[in-house]
N, C-alpha and C. Protein backbone atom coordinates (compact mmCIF):
# COMPACT_ATOMS: atom_id res chain seq x y z
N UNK A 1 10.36 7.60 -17.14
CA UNK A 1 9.21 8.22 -16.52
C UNK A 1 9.14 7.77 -15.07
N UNK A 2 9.47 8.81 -13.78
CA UNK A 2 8.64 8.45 -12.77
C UNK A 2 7.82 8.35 -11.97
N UNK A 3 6.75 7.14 -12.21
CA UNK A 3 5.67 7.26 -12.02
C UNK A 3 5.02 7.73 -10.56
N UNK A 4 5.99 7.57 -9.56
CA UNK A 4 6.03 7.75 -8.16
C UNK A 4 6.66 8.79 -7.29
N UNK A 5 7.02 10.04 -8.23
CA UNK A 5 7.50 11.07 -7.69
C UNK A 5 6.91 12.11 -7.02
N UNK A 6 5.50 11.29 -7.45
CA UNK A 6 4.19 12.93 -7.08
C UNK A 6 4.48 14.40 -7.71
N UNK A 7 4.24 14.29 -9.25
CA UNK A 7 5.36 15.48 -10.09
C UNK A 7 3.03 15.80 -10.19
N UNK A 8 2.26 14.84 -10.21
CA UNK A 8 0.95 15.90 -10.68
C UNK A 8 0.59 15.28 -11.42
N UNK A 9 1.36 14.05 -12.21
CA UNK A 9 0.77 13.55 -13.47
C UNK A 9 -0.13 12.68 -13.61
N UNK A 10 -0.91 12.68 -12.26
CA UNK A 10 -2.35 12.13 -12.06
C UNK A 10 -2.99 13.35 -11.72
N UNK A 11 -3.99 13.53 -12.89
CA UNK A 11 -4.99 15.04 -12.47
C UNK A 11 -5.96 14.42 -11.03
N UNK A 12 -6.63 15.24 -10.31
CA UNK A 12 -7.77 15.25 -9.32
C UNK A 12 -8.61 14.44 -10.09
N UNK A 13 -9.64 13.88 -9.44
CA UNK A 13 -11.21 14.29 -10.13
C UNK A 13 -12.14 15.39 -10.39
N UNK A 14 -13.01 15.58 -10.96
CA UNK A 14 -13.87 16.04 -11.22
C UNK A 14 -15.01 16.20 -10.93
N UNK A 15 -14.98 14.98 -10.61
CA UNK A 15 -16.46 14.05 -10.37
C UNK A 15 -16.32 14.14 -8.66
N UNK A 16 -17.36 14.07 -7.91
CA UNK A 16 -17.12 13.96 -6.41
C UNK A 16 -17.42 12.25 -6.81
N UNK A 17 -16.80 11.78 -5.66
CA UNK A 17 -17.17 9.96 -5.70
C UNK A 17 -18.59 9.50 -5.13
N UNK A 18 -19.65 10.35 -4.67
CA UNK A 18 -20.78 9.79 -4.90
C UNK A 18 -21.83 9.72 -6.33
N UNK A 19 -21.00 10.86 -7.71
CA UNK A 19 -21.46 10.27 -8.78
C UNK A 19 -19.95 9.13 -9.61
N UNK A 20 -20.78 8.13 -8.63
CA UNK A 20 -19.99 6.61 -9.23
C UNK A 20 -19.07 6.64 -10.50
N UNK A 21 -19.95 6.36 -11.06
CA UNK A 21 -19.77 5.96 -12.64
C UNK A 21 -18.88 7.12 -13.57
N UNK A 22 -19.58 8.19 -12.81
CA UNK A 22 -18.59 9.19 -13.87
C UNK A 22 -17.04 9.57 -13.12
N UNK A 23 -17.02 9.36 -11.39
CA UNK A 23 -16.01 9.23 -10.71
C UNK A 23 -15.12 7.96 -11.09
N UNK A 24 -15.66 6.80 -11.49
CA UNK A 24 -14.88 5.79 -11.46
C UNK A 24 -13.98 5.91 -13.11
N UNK A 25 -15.14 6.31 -14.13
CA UNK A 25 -14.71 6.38 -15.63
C UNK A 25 -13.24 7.61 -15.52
N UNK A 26 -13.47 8.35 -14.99
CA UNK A 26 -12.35 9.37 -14.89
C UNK A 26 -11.10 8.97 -14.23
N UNK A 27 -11.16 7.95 -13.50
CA UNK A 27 -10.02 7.47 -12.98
C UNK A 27 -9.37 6.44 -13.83
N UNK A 28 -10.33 5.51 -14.25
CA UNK A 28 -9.86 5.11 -15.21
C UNK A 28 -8.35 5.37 -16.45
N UNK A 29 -9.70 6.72 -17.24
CA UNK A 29 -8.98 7.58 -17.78
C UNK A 29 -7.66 7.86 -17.41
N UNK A 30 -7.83 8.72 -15.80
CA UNK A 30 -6.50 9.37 -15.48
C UNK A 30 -5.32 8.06 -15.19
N UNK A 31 -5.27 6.62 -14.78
CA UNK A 31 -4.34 5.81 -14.78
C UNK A 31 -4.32 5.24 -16.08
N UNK A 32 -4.91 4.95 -16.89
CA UNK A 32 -4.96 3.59 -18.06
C UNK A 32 -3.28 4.18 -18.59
N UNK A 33 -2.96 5.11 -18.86
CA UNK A 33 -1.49 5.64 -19.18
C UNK A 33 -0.26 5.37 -18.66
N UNK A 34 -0.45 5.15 -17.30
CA UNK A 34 0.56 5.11 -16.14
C UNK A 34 0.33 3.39 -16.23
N UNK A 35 -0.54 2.73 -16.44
CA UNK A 35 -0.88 1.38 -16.26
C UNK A 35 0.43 0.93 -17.26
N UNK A 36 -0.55 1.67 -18.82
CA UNK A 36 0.38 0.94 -19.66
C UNK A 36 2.03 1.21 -19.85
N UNK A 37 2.30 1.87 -19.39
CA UNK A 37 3.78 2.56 -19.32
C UNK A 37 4.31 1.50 -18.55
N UNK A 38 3.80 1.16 -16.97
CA UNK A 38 4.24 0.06 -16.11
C UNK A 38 4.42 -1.33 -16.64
N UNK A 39 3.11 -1.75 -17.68
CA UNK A 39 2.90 -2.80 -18.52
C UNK A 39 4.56 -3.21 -19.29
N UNK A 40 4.59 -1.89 -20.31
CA UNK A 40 5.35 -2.05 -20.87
C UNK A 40 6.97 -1.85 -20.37
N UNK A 41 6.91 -1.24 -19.84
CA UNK A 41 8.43 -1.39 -18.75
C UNK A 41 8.74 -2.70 -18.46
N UNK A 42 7.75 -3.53 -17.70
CA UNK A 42 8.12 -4.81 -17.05
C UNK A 42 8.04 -5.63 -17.75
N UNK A 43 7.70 -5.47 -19.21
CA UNK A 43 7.56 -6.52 -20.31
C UNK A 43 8.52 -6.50 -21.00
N UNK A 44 8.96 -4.72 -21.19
CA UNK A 44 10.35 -4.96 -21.81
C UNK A 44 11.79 -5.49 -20.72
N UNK A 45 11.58 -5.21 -19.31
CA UNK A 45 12.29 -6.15 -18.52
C UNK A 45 12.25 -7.78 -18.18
N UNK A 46 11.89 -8.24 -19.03
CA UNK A 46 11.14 -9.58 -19.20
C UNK A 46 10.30 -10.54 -19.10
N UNK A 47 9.25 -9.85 -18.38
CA UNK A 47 8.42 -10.06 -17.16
C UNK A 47 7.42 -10.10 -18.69
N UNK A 48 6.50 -11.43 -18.39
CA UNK A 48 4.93 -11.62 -19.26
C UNK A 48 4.19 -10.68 -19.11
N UNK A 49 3.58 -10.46 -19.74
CA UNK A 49 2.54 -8.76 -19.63
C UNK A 49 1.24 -9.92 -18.75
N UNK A 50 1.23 -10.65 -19.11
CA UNK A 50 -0.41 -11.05 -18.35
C UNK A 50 0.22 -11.76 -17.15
N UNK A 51 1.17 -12.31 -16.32
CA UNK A 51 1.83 -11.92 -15.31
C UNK A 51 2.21 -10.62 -14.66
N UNK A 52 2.20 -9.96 -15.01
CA UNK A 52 2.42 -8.71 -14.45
C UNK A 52 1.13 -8.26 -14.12
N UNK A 53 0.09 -8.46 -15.01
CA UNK A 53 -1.40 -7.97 -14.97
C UNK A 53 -2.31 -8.21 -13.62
N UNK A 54 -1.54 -10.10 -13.96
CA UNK A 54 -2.05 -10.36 -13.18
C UNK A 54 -1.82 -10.28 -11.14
N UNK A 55 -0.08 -9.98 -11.35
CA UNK A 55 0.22 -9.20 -10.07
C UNK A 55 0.07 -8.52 -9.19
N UNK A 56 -0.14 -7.24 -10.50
CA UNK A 56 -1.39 -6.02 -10.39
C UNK A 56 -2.14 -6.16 -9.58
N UNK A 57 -3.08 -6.91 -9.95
CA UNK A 57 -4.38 -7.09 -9.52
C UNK A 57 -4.21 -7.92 -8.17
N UNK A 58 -3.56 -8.27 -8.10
CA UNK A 58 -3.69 -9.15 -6.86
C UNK A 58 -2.46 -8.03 -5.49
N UNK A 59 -1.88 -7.27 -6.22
CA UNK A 59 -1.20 -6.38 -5.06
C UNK A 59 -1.95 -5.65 -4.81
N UNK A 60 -3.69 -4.75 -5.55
CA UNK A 60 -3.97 -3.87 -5.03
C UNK A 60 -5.35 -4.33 -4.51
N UNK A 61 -5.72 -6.01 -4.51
CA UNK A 61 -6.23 -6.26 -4.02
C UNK A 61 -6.01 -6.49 -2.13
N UNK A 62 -4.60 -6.61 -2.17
CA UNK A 62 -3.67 -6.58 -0.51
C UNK A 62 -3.74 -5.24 -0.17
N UNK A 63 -3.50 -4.38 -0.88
CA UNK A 63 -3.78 -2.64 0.02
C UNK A 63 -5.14 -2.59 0.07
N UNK A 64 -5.80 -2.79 -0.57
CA UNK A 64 -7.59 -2.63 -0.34
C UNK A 64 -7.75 -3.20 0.88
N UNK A 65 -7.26 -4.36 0.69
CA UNK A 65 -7.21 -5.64 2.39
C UNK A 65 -6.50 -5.01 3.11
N UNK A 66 -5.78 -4.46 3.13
CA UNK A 66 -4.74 -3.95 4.26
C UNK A 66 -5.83 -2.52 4.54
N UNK A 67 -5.75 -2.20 3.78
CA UNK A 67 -6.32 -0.48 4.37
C UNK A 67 -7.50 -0.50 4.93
N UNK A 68 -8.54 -1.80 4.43
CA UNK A 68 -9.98 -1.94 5.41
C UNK A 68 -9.70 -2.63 6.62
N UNK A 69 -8.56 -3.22 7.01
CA UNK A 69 -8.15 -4.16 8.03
C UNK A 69 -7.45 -3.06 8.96
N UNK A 70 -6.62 -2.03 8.86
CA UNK A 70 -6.33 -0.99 9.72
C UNK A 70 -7.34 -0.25 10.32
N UNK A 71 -8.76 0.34 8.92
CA UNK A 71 -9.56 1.14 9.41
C UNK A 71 -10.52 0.28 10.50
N UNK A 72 -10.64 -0.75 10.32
CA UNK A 72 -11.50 -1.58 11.72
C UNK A 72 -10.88 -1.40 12.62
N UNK A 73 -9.48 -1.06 12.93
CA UNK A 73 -8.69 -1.44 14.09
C UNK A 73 -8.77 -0.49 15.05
C-alpha cells in the first residue's frame, strides 16, 4: 500500500473545521487506517509498535512546530 502517492485514499471532510468536534472525529476516522497499516508495517519491520507510536507523535509534533514557525516569518 502507498500511503503517499496522493491516489485519494484520504476522503475530504465534511465537516467545515469551525464545527470542531465533528471536523476533528472525521479525520480521525479518515487516518486511524493509514495509521494502523504504518503501525503494522514498521512492526513487522522490527521496529516496537509503541516506539514507532511514539515517533509519530513526536514527528508531527516538529511539522506543527515547523509550519507555525514559517507562518510567523
Amino acid at each position: 500500500m502507498n500511503m503517499m502517492s496522493g491516489n485519494g485514499s484520504i476522503p475530504a471532510p465534511a465537516h467545515p473545521a469551525s464545527e470542531f468536534l465533528a471536523y476533528e472525529a472525521e479525520c480521525r476516522s479518515a487516518l486511524k487506517p493509514l495509521l494502523a497499516g504504518l503501525l503494522d508495517a514498521a512492526e513487522a519491520a522490527g521496529w516496537s509498535r509503541r516506539t514507532v507510536a511514539s515517533t509519530l507523535m513526536f514527528l508531527a509534533a516538529q511539522q506543527v512546530s515547523a509550519s507555525e514557525t514559517s507562518a510567523r516569518s
